[in-house]
PDB file of N, CA and C in Angstrom:
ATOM      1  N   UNK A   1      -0.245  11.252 -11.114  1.00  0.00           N
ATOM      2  CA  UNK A   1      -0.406  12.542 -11.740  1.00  0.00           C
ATOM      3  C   UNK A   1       0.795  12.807 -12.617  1.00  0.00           C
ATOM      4  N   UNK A   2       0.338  13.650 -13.684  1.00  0.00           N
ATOM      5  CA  UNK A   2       1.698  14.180 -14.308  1.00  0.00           C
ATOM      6  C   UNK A   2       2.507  14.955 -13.822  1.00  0.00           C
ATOM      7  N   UNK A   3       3.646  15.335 -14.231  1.00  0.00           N
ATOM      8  CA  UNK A   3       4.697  16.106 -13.607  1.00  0.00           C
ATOM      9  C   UNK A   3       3.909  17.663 -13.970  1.00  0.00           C
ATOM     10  N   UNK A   4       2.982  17.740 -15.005  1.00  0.00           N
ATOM     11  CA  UNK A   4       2.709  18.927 -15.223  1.00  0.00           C
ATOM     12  C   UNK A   4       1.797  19.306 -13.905  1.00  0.00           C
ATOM     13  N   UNK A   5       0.831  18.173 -13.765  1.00  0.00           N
ATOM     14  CA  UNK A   5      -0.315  18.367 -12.650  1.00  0.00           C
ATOM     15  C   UNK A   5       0.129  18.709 -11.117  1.00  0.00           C
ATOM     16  N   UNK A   6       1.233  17.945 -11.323  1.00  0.00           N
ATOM     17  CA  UNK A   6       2.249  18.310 -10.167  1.00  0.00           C
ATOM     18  C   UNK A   6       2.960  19.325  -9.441  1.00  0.00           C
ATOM     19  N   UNK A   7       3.171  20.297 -10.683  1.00  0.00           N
ATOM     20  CA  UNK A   7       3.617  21.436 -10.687  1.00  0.00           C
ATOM     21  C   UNK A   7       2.571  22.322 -10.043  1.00  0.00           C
ATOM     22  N   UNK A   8       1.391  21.900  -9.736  1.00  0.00           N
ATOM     23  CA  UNK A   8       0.038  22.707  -9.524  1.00  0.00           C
ATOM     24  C   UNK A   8      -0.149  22.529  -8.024  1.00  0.00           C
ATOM     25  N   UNK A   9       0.591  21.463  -7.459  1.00  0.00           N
ATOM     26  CA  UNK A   9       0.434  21.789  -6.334  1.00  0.00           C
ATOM     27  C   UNK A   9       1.137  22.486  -5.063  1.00  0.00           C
ATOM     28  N   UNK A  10       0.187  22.487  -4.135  1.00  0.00           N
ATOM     29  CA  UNK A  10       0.267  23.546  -3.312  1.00  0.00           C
ATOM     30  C   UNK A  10       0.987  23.242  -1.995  1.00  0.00           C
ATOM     31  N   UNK A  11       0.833  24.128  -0.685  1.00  0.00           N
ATOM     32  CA  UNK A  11       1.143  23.228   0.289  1.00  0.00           C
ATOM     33  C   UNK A  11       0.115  23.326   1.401  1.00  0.00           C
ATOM     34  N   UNK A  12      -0.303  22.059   1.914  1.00  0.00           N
ATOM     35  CA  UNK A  12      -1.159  21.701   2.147  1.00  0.00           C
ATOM     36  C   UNK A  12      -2.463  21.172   1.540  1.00  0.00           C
ATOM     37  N   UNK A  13      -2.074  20.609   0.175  1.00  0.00           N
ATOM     38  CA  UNK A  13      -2.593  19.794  -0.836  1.00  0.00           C
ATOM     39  C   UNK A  13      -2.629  18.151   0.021  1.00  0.00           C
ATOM     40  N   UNK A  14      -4.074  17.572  -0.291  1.00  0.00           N
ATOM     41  CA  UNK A  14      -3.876  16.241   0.455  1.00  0.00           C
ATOM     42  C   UNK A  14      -3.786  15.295  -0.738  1.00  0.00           C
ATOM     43  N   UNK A  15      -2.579  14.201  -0.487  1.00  0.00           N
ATOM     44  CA  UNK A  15      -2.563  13.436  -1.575  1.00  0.00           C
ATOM     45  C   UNK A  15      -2.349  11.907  -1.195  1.00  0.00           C
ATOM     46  N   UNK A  16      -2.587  10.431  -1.743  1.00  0.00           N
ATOM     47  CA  UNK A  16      -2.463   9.480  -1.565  1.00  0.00           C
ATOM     48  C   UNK A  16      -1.771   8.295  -2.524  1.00  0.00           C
ATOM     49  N   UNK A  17      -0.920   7.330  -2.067  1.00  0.00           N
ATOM     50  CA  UNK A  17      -0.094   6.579  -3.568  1.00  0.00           C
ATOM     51  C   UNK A  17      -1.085   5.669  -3.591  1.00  0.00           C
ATOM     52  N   UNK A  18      -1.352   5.957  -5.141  1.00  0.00           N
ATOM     53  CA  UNK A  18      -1.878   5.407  -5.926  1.00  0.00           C
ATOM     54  C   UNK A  18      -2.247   3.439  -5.679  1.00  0.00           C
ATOM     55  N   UNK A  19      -2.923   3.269  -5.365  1.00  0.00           N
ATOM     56  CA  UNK A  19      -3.035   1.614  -5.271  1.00  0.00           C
ATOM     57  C   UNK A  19      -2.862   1.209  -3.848  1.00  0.00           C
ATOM     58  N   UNK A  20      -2.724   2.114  -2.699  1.00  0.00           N
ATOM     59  CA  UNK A  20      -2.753   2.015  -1.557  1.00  0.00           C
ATOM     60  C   UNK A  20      -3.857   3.406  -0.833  1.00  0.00           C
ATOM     61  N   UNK A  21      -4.762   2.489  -0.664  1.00  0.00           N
ATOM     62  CA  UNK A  21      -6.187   3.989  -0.226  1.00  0.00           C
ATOM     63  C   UNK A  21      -5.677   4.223   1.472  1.00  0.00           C
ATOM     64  N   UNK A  22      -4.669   3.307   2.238  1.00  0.00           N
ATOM     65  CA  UNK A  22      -4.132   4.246   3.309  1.00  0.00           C
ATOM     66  C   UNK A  22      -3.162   4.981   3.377  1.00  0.00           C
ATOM     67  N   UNK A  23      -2.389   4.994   2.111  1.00  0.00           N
ATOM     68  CA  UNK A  23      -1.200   5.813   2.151  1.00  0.00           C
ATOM     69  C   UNK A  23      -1.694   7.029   1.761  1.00  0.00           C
ATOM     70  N   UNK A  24      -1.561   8.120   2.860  1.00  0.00           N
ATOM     71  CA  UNK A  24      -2.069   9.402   2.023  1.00  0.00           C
ATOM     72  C   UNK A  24      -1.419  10.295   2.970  1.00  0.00           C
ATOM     73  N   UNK A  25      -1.811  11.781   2.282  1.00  0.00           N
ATOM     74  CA  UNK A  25      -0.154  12.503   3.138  1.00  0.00           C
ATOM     75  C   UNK A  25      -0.230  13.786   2.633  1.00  0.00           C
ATOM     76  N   UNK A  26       0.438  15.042   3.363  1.00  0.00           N
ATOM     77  CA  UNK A  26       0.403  16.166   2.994  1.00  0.00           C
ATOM     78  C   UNK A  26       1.512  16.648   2.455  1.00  0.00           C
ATOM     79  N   UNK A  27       1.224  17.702   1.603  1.00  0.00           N
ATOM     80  CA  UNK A  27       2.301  18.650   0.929  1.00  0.00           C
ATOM     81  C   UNK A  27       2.821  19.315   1.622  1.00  0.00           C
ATOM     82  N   UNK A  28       4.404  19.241   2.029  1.00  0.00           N
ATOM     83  CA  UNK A  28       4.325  20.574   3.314  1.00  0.00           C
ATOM     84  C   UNK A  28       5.614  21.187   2.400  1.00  0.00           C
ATOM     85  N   UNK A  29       6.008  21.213   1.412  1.00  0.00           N
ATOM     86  CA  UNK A  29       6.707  21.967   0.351  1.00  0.00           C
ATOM     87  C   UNK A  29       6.849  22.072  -0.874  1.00  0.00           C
ATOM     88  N   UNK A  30       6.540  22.852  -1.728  1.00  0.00           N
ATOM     89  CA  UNK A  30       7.061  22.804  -3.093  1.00  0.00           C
ATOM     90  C   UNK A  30       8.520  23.871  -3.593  1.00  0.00           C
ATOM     91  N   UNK A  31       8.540  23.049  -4.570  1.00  0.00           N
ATOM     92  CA  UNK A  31      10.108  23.952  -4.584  1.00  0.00           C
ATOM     93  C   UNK A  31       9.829  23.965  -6.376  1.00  0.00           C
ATOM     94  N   UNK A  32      11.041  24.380  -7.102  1.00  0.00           N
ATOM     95  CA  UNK A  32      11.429  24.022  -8.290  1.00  0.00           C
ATOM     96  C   UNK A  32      11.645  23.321  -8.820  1.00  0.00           C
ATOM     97  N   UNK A  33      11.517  21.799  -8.096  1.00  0.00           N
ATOM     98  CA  UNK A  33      12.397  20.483  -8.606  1.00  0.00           C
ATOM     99  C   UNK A  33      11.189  19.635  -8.344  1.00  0.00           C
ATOM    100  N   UNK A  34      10.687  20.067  -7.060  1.00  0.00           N
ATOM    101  CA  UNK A  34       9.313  18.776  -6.466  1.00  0.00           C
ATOM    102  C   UNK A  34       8.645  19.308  -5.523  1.00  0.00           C
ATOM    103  N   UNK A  35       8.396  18.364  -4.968  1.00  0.00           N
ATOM    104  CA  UNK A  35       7.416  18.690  -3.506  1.00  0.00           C
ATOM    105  C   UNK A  35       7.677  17.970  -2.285  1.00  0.00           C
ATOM    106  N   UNK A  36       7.663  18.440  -1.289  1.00  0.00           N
ATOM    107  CA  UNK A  36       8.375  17.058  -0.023  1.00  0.00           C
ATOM    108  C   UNK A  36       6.728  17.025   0.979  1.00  0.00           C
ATOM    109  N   UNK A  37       6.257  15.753   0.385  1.00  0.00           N
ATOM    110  CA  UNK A  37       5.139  15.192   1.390  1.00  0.00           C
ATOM    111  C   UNK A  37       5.175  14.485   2.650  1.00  0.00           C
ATOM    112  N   UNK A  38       4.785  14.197   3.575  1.00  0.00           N
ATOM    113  CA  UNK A  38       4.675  13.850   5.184  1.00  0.00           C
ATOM    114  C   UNK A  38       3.563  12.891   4.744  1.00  0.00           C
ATOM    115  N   UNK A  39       3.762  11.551   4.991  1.00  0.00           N
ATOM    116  CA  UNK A  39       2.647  10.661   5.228  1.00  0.00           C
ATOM    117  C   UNK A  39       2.304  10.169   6.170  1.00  0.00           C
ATOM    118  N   UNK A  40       0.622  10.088   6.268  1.00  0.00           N
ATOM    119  CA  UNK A  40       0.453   9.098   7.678  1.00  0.00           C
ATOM    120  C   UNK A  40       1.434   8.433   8.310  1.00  0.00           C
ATOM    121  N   UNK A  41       1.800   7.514   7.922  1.00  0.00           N
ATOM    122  CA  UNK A  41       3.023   6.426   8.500  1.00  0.00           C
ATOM    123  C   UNK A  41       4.095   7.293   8.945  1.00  0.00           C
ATOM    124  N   UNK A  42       4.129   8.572   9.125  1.00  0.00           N
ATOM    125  CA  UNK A  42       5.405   9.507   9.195  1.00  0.00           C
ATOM    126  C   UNK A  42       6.347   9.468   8.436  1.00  0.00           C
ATOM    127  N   UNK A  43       6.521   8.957   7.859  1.00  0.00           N
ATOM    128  CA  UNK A  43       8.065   8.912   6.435  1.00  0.00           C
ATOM    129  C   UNK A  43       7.756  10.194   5.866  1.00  0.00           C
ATOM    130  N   UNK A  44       8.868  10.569   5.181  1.00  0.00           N
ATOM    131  CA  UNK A  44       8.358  11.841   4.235  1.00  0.00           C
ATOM    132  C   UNK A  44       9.448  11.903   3.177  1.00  0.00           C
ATOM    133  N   UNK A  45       8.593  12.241   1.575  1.00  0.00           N
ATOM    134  CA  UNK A  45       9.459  12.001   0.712  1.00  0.00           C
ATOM    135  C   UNK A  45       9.595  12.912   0.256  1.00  0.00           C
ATOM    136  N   UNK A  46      10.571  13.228  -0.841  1.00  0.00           N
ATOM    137  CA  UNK A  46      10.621  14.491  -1.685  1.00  0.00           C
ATOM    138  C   UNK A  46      10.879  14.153  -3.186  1.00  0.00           C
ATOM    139  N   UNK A  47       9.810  13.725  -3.648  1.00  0.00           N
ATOM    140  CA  UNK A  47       9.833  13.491  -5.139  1.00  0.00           C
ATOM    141  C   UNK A  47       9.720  14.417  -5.744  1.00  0.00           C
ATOM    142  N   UNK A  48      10.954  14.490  -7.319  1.00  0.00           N
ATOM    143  CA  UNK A  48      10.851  15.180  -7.852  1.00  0.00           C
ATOM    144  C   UNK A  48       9.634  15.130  -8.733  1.00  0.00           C
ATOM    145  N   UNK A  49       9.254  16.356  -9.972  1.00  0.00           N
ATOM    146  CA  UNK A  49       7.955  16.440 -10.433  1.00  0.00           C
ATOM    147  C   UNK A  49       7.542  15.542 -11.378  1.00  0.00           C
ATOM    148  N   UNK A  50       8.805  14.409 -11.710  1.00  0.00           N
ATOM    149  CA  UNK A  50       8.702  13.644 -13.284  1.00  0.00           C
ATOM    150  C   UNK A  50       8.569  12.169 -12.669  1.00  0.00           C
ATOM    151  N   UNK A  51       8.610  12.231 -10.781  1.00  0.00           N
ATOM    152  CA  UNK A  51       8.216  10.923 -10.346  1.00  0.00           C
ATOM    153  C   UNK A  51       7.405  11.019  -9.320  1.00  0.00           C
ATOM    154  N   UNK A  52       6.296  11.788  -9.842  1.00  0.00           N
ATOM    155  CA  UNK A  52       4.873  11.694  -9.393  1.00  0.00           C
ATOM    156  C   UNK A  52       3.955  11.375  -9.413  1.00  0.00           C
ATOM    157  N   UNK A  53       3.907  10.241 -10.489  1.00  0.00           N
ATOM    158  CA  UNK A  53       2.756   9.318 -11.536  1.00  0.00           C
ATOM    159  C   UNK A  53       2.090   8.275 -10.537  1.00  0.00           C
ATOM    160  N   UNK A  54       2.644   7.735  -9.752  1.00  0.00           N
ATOM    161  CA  UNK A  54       1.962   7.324  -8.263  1.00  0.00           C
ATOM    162  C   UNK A  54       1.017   7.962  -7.487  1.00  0.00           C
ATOM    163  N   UNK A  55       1.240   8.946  -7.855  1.00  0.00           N
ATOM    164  CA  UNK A  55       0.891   9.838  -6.182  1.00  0.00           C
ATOM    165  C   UNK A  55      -0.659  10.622  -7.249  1.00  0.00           C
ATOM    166  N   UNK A  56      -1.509  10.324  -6.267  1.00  0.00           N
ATOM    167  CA  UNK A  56      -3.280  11.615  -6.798  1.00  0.00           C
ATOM    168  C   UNK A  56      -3.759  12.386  -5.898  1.00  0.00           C
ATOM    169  N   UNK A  57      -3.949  13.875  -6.155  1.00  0.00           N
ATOM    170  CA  UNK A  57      -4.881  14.339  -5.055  1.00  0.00           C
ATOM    171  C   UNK A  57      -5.892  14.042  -4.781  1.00  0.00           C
ATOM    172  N   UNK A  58      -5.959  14.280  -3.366  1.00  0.00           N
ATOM    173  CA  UNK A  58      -7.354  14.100  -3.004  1.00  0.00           C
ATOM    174  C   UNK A  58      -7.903  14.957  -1.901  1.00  0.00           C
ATOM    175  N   UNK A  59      -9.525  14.458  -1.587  1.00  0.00           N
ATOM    176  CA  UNK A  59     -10.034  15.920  -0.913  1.00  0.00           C
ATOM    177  C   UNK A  59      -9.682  15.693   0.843  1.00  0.00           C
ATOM    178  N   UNK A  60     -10.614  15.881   1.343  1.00  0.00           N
ATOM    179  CA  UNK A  60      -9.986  15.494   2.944  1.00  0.00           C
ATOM    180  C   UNK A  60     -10.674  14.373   3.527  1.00  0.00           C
ATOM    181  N   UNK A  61     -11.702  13.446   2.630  1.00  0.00           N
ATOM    182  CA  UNK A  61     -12.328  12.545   2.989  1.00  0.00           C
ATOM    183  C   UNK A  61     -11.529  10.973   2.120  1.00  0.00           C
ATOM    184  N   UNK A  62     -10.549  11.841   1.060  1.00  0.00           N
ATOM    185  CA  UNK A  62      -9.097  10.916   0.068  1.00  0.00           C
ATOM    186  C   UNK A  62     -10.121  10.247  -0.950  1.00  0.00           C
ATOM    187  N   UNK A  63     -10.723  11.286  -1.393  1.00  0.00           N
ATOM    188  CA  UNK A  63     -11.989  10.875  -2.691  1.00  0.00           C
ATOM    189  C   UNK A  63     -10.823  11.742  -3.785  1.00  0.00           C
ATOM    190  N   UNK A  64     -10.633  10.541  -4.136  1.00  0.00           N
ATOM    191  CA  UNK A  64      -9.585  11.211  -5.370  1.00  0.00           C
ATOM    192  C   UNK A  64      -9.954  12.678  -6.323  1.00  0.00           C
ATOM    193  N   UNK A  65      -9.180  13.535  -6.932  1.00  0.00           N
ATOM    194  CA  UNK A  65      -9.094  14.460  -7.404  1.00  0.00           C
ATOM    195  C   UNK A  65      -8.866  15.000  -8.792  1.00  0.00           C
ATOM    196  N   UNK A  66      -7.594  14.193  -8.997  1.00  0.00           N
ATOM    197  CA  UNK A  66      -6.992  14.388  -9.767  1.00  0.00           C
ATOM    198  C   UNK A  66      -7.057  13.651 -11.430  1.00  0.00           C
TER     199      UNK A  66
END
């Protein structure tokens, strides 16, 4: 997604990286800078909004969105 599309999300937005259909993961913050997601695997990142081009929403079944 773009950093603009990015900016659109929410928390509790479901999203997955791109080219991996099990990596997928929730929004549990947005701020001014990014968003910090929780993924399945438990890791959790906090990318800012201009390195989000990986990452697509999706619905709760991870049928892409975006």
């Amino acid at each position: 997604m773009t950093s603009e599309q990015a900016r659109l999300l929410k928390i509790s937005d479901q999203v997955r990286w791109l080219g991996d259909e099990g990596a997928s993961g929730v929004v549990t913050e947005v701020n001014r800078f990014g968003v910090e997601i929780n993924w399945s695997d438990g890791l959790t990142t906090r990318p800012f909004f201009n390195d989000t081009r990986k990452i697509e929403l999706t619905d709760q079944d991870n049928n892409r969105l975006s």
